[in-house]
C-alpha atoms as a PDB file:
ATOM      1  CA  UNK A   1    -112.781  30.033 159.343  1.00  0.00           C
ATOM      2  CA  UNK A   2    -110.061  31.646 161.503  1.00  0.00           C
ATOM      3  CA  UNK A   3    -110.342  28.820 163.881  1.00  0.00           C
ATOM      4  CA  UNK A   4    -110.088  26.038 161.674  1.00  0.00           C
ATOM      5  CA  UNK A   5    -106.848  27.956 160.248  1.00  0.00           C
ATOM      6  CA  UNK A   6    -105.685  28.337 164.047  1.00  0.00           C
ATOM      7  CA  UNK A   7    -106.188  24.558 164.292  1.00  0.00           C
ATOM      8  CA  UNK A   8    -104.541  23.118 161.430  1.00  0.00           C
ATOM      9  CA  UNK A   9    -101.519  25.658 161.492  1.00  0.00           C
ATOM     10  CA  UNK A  10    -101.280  24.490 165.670  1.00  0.00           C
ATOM     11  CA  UNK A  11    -102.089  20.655 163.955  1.00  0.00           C
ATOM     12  CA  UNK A  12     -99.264  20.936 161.328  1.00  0.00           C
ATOM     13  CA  UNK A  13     -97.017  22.495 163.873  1.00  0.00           C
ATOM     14  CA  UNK A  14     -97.078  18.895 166.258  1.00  0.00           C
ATOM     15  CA  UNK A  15     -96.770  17.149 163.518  1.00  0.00           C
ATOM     16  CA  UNK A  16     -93.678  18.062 162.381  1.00  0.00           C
ATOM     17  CA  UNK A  17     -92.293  18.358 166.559  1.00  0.00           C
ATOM     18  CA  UNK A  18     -93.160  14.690 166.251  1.00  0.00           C
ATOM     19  CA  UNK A  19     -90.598  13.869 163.315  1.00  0.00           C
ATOM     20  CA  UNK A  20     -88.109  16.460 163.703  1.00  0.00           C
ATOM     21  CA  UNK A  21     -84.858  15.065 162.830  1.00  0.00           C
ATOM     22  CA  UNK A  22     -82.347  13.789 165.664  1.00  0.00           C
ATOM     23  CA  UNK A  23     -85.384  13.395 168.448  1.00  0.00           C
ATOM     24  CA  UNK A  24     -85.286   9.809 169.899  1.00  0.00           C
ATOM     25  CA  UNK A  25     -88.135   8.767 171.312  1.00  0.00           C
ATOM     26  CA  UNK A  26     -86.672   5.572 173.082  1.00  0.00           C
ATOM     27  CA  UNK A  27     -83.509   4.851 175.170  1.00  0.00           C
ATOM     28  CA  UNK A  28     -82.748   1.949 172.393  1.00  0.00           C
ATOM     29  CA  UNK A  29     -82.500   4.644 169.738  1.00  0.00           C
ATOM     30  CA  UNK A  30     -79.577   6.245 171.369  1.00  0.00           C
ATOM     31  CA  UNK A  31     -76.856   3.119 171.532  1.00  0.00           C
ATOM     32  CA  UNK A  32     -73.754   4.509 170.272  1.00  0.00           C
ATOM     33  CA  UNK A  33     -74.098   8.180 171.027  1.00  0.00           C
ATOM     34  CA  UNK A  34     -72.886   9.936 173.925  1.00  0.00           C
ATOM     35  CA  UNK A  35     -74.257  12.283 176.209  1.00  0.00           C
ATOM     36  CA  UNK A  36     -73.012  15.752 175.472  1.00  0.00           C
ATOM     37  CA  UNK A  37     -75.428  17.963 177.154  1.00  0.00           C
ATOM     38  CA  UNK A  38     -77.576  18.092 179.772  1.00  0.00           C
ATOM     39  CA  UNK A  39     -79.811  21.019 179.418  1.00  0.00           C
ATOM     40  CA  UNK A  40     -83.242  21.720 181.951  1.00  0.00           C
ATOM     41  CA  UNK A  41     -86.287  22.887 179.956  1.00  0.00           C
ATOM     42  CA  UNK A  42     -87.771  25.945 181.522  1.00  0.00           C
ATOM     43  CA  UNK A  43     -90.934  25.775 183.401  1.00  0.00           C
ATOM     44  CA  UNK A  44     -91.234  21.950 182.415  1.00  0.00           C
ATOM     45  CA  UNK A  45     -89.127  20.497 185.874  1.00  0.00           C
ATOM     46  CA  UNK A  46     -88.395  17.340 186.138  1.00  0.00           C
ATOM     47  CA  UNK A  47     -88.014  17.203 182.302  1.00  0.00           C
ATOM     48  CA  UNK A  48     -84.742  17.300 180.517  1.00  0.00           C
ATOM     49  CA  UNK A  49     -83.573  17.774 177.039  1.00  0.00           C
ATOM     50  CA  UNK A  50     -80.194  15.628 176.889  1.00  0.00           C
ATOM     51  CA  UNK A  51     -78.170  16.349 173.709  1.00  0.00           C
ATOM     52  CA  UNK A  52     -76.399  13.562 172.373  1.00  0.00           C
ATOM     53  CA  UNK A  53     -73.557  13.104 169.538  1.00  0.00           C
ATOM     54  CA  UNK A  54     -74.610  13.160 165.861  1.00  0.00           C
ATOM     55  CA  UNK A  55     -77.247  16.292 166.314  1.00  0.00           C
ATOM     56  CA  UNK A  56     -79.414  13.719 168.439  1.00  0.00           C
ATOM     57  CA  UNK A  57     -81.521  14.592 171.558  1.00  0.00           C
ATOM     58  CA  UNK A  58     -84.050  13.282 173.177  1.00  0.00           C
ATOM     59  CA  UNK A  59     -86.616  13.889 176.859  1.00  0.00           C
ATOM     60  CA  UNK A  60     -86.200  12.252 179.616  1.00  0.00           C
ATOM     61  CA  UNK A  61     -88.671  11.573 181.628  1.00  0.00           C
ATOM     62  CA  UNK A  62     -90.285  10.745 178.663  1.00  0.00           C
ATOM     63  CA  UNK A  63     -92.466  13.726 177.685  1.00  0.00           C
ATOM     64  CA  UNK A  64     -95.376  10.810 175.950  1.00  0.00           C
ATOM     65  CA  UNK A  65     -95.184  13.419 172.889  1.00  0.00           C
ATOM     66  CA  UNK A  66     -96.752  16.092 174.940  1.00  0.00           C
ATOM     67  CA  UNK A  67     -96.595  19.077 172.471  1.00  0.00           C
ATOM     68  CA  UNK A  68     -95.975  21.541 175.044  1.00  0.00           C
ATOM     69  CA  UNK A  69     -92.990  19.979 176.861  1.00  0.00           C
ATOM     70  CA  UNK A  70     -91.299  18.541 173.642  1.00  0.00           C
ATOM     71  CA  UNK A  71     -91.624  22.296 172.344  1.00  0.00           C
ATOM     72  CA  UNK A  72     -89.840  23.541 175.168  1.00  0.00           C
ATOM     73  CA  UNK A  73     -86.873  21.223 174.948  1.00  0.00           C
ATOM     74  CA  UNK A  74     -86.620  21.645 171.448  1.00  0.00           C
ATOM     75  CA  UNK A  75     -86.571  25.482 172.038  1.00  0.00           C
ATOM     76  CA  UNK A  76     -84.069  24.954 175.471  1.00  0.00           C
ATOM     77  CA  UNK A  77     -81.450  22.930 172.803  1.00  0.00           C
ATOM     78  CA  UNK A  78     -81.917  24.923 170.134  1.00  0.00           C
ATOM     79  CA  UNK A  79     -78.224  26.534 170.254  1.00  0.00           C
ATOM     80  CA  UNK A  80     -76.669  23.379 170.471  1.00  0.00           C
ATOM     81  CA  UNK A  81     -78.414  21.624 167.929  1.00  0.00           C
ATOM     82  CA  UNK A  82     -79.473  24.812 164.933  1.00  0.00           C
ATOM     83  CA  UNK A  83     -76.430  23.738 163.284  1.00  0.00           C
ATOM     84  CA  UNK A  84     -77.301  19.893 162.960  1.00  0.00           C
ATOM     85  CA  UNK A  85     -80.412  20.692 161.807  1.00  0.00           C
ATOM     86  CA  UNK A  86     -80.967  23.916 160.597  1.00  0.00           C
ATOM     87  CA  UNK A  87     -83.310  23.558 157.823  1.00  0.00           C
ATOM     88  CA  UNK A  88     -85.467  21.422 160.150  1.00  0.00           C
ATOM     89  CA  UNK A  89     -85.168  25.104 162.826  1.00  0.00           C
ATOM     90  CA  UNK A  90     -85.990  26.900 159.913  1.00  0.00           C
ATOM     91  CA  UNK A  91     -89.084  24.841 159.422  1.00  0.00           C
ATOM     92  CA  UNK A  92     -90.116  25.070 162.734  1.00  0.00           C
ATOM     93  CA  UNK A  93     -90.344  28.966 162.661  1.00  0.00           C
ATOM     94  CA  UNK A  94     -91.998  29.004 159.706  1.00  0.00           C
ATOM     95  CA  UNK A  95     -94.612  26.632 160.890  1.00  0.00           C
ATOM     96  CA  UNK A  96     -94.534  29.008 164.311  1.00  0.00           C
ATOM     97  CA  UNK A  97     -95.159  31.940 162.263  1.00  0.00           C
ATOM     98  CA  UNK A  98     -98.018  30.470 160.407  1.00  0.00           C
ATOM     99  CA  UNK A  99     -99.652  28.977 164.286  1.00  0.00           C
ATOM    100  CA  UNK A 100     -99.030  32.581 165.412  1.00  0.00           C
ATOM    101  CA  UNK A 101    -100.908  34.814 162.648  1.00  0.00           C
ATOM    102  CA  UNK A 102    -103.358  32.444 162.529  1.00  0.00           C
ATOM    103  CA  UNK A 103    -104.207  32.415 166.093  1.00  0.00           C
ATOM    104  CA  UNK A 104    -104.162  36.215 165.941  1.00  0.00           C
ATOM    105  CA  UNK A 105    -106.799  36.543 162.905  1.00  0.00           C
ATOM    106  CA  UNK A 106    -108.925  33.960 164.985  1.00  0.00           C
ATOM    107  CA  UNK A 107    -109.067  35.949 167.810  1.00  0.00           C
ATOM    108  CA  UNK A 108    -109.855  39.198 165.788  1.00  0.00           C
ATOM    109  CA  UNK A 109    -112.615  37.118 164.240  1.00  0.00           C
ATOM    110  CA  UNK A 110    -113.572  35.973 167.204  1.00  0.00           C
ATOM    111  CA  UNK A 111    -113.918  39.581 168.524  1.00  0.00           C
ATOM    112  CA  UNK A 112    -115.510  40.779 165.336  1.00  0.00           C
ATOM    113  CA  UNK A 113    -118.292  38.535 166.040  1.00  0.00           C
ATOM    114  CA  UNK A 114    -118.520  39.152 169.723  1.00  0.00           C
ATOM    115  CA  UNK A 115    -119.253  42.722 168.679  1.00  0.00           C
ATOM    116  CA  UNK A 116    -121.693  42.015 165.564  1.00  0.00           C
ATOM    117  CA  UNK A 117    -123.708  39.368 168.108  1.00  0.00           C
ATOM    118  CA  UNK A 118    -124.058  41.667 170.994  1.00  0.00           C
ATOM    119  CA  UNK A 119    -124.832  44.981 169.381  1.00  0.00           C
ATOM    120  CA  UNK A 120    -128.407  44.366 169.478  1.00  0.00           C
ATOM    121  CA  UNK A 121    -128.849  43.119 173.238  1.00  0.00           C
ATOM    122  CA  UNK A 122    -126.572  46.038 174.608  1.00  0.00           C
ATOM    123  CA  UNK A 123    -127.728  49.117 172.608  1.00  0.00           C
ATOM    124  CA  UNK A 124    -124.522  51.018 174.133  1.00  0.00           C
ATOM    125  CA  UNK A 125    -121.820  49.131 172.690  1.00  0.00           C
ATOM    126  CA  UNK A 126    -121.795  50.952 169.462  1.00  0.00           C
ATOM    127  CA  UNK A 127    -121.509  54.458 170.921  1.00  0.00           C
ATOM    128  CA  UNK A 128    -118.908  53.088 173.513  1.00  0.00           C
ATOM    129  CA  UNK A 129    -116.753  51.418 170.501  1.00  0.00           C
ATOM    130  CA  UNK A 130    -117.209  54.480 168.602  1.00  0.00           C
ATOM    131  CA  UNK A 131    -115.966  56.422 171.409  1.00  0.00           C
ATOM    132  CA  UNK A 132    -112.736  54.463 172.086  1.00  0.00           C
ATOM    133  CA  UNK A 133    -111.963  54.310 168.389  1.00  0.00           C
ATOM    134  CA  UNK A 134    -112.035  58.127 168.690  1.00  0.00           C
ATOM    135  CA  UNK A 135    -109.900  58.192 171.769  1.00  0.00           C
ATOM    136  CA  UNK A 136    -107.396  55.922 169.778  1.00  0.00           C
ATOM    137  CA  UNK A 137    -107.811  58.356 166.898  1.00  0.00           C
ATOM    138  CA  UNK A 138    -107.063  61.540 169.600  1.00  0.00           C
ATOM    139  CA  UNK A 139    -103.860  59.701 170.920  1.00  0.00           C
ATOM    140  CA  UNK A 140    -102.277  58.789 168.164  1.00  0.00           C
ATOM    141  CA  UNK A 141    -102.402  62.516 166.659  1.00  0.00           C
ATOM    142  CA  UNK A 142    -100.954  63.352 170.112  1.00  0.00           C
ATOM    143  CA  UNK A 143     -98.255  60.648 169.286  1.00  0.00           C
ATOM    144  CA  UNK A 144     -97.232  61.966 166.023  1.00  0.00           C
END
């Protein structure tokens, strides 16, 4: 169930990447604005996130709606676009958030499981799991 969550929440996430207001997916789209920055999205070279009048931006090369790159150059003009579109920003974290918890319960799920499947084929992992939980236990009364 944690995975499905992880997938819709990462699902819903694109989604709304792929409408947020201002992005222009074509050069046609932009006629009449100007270029007012020019702005390199980390990790993601050639690709650029230019930021054009009326809170619009757009990717060039052409990112093909590749989640990871468009995140990125949403994320590299964020301060010069939050205030054109802050409830959109706000939207985006929230949707974030969501992607973020849910990837965490997966992967405690996913562990979870690990540990229920295997504790019959390796007799030892209870006793060593009950042994680092007490370690845990020692050093955080050490901690206190």
């Amino acid at each position: 169930m944690g995975n499905e969550k992880k997938w819709k929440a990462n699902r819903d996430k694109v989604e709304f990447l792929k409408t947020f207001p201002g992005w222009l997916s074509s050069w046609e789209q932009s006629v009449g604005t100007q270029i007012e920055h020019v702005l390199p999205i980390p990790g993601q070279a050639p690709h650029r996130v230019l930021v054009l009048s009326e809170g619009k931006f757009m990717m060039t090369p052409a990112p093909h709606h590749e989640p990871q790159i468009v995140t990125a150059g949403l994320l590299a003009a964020r301060p010069k676009l939050e205030s054109a579109h802050t409830q959109a920003f706000q939207h985006y974290d929230h949707l974030t958030h969501l992607d973020q918890e849910a990837g965490r319960t997966a992967r405690l799920e996913n562990i979870l499981k690990a540990v229920e499947n295997n504790l019959e084929r390796i007799p030892e992992l209870k006793t060593r799991l009950q042994a680092l939980v007490g370690q845990w236990d020692k050093e955080s009364q050490h901690s206190s």
